[in-house]
PDB file of N, CA and C in Angstrom:
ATOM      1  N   UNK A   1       2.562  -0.737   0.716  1.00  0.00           N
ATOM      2  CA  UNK A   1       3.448  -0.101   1.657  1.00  0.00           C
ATOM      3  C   UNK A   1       2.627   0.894   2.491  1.00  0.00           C
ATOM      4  N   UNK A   2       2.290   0.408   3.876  1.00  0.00           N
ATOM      5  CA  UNK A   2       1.797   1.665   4.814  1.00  0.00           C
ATOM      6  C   UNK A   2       2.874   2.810   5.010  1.00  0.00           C
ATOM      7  N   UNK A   3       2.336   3.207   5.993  1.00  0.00           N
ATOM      8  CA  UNK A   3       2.908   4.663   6.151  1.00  0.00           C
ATOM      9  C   UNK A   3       3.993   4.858   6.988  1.00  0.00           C
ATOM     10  N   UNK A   4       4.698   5.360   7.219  1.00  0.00           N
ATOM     11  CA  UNK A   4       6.307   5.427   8.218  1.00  0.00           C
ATOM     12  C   UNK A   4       6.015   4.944   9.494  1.00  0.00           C
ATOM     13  N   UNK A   5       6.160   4.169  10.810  1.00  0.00           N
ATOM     14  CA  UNK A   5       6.362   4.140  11.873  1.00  0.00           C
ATOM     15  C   UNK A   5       6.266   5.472  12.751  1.00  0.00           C
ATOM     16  N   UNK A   6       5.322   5.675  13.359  1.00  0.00           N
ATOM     17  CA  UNK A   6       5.144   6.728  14.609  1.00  0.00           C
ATOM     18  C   UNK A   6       6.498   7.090  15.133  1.00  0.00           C
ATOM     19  N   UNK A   7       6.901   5.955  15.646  1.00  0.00           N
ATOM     20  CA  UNK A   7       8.268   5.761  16.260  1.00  0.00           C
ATOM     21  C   UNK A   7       9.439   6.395  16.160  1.00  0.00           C
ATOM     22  N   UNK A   8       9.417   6.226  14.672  1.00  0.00           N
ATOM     23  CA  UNK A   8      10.732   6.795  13.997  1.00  0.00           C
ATOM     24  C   UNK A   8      10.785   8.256  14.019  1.00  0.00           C
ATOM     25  N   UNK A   9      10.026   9.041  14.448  1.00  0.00           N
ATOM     26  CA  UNK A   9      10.065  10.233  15.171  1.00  0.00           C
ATOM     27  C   UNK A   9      10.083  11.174  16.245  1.00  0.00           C
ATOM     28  N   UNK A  10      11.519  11.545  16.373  1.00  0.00           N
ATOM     29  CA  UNK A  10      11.480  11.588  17.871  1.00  0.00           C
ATOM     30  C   UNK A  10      11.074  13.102  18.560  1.00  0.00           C
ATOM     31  N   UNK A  11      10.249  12.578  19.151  1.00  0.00           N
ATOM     32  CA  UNK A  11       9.537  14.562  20.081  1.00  0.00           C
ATOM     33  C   UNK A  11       8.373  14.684  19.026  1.00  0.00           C
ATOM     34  N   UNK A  12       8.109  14.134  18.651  1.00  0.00           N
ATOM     35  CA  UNK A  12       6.568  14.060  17.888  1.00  0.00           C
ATOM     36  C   UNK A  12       5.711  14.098  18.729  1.00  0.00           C
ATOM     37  N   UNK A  13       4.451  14.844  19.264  1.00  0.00           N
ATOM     38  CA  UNK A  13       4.015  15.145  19.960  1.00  0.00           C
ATOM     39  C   UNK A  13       2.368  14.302  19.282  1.00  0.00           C
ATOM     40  N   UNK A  14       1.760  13.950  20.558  1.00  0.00           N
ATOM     41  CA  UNK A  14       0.285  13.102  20.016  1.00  0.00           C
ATOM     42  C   UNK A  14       0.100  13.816  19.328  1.00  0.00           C
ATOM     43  N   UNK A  15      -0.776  14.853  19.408  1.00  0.00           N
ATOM     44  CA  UNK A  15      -1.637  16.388  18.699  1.00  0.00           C
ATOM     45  C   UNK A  15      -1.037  15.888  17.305  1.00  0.00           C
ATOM     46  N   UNK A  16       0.464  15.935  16.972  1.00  0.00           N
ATOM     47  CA  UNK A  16       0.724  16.089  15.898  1.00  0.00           C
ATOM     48  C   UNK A  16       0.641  14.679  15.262  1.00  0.00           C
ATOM     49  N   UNK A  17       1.634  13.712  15.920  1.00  0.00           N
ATOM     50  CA  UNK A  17       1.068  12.661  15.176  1.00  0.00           C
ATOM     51  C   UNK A  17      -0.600  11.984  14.625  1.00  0.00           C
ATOM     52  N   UNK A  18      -1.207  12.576  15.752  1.00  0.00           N
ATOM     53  CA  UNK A  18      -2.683  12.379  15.285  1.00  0.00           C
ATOM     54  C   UNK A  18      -2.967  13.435  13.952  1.00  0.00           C
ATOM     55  N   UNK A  19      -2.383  14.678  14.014  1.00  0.00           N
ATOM     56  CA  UNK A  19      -2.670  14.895  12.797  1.00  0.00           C
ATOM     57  C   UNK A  19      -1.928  14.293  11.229  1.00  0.00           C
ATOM     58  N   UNK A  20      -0.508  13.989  11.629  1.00  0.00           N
ATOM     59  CA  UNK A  20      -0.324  13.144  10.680  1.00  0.00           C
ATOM     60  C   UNK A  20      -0.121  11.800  10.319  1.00  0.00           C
ATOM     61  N   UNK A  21      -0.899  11.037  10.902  1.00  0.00           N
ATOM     62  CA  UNK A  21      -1.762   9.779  10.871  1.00  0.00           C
ATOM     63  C   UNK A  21      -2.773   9.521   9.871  1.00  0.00           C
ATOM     64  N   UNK A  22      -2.212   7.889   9.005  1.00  0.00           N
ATOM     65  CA  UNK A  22      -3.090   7.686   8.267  1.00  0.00           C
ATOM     66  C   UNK A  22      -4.549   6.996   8.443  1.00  0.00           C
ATOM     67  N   UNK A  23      -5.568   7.516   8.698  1.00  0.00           N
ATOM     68  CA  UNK A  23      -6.862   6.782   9.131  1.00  0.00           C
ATOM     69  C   UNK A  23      -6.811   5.168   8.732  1.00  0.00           C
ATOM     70  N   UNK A  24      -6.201   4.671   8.006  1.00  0.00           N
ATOM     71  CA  UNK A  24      -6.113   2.760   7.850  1.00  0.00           C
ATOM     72  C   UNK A  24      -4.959   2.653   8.390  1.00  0.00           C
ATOM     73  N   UNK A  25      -3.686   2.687   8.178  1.00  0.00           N
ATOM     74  CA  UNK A  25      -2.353   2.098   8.957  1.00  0.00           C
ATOM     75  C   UNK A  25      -1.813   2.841  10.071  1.00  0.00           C
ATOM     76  N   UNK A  26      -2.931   3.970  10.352  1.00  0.00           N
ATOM     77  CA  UNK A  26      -2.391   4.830  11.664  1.00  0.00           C
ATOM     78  C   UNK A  26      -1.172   5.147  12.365  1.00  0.00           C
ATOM     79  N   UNK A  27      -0.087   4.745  10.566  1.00  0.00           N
ATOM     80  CA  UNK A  27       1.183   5.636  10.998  1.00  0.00           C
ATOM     81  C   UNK A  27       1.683   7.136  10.312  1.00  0.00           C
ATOM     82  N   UNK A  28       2.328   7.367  10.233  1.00  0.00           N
ATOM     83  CA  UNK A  28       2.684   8.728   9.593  1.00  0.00           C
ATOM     84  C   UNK A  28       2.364   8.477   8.405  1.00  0.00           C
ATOM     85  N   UNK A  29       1.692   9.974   7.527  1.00  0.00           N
ATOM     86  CA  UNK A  29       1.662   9.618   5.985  1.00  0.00           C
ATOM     87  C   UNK A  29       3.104   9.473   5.243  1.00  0.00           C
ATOM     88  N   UNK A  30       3.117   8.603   4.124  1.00  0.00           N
ATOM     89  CA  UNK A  30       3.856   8.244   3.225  1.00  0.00           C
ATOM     90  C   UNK A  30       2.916   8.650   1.106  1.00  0.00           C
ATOM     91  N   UNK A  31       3.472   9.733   1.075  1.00  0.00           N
ATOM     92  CA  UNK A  31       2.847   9.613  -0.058  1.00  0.00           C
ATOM     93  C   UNK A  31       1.220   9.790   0.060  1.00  0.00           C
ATOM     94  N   UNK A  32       0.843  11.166   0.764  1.00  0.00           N
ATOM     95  CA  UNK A  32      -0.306  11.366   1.390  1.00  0.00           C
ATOM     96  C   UNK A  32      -1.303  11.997  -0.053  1.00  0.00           C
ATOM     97  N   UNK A  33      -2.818  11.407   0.205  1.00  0.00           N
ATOM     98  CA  UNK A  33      -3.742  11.628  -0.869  1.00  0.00           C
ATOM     99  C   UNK A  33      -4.684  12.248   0.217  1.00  0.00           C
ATOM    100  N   UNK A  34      -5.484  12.889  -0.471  1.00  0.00           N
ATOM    101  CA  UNK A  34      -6.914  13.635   0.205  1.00  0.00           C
ATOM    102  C   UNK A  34      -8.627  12.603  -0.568  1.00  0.00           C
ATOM    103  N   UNK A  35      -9.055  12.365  -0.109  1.00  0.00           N
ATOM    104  CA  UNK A  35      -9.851  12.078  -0.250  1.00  0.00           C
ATOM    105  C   UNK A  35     -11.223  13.556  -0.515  1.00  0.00           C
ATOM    106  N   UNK A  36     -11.328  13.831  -1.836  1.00  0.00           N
ATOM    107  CA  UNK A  36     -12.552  15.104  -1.676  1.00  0.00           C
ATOM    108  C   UNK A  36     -13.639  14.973  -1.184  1.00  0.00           C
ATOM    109  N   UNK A  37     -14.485  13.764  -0.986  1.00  0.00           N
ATOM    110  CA  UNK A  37     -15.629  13.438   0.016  1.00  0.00           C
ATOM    111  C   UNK A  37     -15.510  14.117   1.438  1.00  0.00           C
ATOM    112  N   UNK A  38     -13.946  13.906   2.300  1.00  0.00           N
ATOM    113  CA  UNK A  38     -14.591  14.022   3.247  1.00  0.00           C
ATOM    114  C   UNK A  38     -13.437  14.813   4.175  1.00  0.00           C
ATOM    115  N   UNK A  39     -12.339  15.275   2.824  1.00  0.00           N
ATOM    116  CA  UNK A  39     -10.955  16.351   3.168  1.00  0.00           C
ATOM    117  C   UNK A  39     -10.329  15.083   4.745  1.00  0.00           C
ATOM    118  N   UNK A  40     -10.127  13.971   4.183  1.00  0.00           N
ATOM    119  CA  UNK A  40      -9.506  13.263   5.615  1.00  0.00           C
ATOM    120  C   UNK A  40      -8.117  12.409   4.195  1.00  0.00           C
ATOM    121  N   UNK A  41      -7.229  13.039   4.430  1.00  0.00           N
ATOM    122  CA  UNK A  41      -5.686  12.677   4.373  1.00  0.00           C
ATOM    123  C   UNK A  41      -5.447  10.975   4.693  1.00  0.00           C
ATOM    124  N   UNK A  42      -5.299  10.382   3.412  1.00  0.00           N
ATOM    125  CA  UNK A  42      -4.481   9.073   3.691  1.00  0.00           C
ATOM    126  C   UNK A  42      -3.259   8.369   2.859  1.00  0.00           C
ATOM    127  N   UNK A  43      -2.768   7.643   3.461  1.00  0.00           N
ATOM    128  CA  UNK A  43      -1.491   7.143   2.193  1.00  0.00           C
ATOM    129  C   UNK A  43      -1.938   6.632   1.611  1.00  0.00           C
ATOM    130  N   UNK A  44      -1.196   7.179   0.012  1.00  0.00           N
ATOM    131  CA  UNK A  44      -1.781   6.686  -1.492  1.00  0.00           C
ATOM    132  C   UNK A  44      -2.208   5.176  -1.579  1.00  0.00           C
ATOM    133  N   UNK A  45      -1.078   3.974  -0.952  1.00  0.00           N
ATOM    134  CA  UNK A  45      -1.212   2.833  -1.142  1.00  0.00           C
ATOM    135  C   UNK A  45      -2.468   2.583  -0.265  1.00  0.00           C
ATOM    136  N   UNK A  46      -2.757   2.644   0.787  1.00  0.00           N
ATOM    137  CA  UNK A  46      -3.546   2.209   2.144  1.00  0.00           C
ATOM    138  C   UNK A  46      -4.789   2.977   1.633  1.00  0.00           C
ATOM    139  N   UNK A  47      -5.394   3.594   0.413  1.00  0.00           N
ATOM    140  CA  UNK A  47      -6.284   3.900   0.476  1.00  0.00           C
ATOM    141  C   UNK A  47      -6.197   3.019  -0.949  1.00  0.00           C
ATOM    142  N   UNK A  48      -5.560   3.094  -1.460  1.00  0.00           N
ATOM    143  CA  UNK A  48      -5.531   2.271  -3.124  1.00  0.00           C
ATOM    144  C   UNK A  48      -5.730   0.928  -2.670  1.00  0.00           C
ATOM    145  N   UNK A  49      -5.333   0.311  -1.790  1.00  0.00           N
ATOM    146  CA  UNK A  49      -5.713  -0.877  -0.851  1.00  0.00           C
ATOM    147  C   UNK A  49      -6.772  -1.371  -1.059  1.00  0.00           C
ATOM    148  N   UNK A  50      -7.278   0.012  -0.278  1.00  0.00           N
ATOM    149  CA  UNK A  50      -9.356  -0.304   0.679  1.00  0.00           C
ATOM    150  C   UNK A  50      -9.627  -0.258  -1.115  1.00  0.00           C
ATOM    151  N   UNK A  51      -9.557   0.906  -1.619  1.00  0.00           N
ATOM    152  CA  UNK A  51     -10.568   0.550  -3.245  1.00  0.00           C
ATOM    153  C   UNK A  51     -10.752  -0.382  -3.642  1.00  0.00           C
ATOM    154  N   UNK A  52      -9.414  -1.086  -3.821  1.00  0.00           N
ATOM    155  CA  UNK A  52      -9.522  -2.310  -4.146  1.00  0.00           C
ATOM    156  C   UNK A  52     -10.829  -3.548  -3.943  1.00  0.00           C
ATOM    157  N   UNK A  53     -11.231  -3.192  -2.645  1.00  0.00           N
ATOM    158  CA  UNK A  53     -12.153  -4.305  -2.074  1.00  0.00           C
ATOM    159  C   UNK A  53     -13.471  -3.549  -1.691  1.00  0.00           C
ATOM    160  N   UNK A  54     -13.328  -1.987  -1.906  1.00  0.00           N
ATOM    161  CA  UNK A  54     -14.686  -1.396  -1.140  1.00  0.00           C
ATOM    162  C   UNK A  54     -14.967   0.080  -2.443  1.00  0.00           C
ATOM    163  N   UNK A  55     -16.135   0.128  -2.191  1.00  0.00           N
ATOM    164  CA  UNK A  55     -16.176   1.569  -3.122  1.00  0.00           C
ATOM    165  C   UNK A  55     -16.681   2.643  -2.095  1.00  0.00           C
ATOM    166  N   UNK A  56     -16.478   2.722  -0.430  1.00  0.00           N
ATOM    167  CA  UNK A  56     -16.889   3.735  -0.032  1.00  0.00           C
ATOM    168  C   UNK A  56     -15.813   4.342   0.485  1.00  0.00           C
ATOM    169  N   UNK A  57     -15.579   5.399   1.231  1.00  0.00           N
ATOM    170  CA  UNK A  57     -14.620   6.105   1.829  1.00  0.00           C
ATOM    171  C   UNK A  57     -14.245   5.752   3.114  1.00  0.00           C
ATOM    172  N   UNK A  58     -13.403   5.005   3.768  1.00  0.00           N
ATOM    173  CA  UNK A  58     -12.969   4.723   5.051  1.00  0.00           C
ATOM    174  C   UNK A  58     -13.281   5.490   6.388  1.00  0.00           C
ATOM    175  N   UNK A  59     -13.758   6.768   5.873  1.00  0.00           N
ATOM    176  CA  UNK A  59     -14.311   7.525   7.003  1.00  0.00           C
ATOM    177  C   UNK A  59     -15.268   8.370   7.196  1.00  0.00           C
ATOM    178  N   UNK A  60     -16.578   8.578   6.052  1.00  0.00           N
ATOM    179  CA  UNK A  60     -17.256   8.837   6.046  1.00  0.00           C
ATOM    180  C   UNK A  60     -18.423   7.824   5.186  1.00  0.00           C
ATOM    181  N   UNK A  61     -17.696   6.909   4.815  1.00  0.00           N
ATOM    182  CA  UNK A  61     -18.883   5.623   4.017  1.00  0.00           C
ATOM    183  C   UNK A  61     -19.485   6.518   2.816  1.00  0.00           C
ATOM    184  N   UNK A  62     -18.928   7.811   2.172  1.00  0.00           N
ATOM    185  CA  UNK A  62     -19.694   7.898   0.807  1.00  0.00           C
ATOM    186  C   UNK A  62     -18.820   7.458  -0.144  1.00  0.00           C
ATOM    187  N   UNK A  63     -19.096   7.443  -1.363  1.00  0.00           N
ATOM    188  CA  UNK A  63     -19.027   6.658  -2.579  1.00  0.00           C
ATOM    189  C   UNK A  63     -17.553   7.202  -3.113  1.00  0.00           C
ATOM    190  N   UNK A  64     -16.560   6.914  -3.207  1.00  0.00           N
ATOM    191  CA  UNK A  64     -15.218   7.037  -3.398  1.00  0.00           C
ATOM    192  C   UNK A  64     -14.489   6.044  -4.709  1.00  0.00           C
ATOM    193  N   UNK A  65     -13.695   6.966  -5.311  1.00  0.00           N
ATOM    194  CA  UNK A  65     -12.852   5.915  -6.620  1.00  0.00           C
ATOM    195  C   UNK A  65     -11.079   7.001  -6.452  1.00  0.00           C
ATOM    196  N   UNK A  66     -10.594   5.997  -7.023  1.00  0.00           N
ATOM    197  CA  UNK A  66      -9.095   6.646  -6.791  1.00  0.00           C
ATOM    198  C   UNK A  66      -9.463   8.224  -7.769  1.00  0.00           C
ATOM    199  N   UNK A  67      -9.917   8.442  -8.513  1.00  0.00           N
ATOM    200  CA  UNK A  67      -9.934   9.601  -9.577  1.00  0.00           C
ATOM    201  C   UNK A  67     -10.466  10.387  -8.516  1.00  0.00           C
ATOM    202  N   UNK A  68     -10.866  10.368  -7.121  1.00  0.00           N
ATOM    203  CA  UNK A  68     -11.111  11.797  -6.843  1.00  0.00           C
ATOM    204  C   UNK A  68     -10.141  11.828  -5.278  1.00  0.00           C
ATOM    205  N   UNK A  69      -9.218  10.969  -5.171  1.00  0.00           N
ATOM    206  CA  UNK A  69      -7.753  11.196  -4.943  1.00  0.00           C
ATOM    207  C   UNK A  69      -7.216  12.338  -5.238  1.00  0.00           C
ATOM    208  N   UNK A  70      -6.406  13.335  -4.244  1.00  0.00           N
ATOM    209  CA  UNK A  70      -5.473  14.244  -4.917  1.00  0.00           C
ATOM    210  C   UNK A  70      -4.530  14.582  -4.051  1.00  0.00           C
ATOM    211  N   UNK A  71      -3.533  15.001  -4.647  1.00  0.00           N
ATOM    212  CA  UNK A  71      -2.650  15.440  -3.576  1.00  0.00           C
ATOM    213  C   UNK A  71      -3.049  16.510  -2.738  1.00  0.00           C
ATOM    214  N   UNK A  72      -2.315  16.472  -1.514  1.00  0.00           N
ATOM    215  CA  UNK A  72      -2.574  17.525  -0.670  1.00  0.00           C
ATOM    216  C   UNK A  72      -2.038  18.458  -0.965  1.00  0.00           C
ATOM    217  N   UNK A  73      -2.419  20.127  -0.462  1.00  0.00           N
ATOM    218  CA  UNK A  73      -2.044  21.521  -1.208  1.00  0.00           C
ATOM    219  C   UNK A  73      -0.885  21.819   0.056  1.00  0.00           C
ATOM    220  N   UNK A  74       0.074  22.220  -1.148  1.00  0.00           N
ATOM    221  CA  UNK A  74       1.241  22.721  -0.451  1.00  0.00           C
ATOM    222  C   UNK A  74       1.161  23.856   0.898  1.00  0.00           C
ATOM    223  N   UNK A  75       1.730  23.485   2.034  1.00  0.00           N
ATOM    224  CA  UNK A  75       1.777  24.594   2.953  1.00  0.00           C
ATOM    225  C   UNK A  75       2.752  25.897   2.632  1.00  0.00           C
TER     226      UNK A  75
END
């Protein structure tokens, strides 16, 4: 399951949707993880995905496993 539809939000402004955009399904996060390599935010599944088939990080290419997954810190 990617991440919510851009769409489905209305007056969402780029700035923001780019910030809450998942770097693989480049829609809103759903169930957002941090990656500690490289502090870049993605949905749990869409990064549990890429592991599946890759062991590096989608946006900085270092060495990544779901165990250093975490949730993001509360605002």
């Amino acid at each position: 399951m990617s991440g919510y539809d851009c769409n489905r939000f209305v007056g969402l402004s780029e700035s923001d949707k780019d910030e809450l955009s998942c770097g693989i399904c480049l829609n809103i996060f759903r169930d957002p993880v941090v990656a500690q390599c490289c502090r870049q935010t993605f949905c749990t599944q869409c990064i549990r995905d890429w592991l599946k088939n890759n062991n590096e990080c989608p946006f900085d290419r270092t060495p990544l496993t779901a165990t250093e997954l975490h949730k993001p810190p509360r605002v």
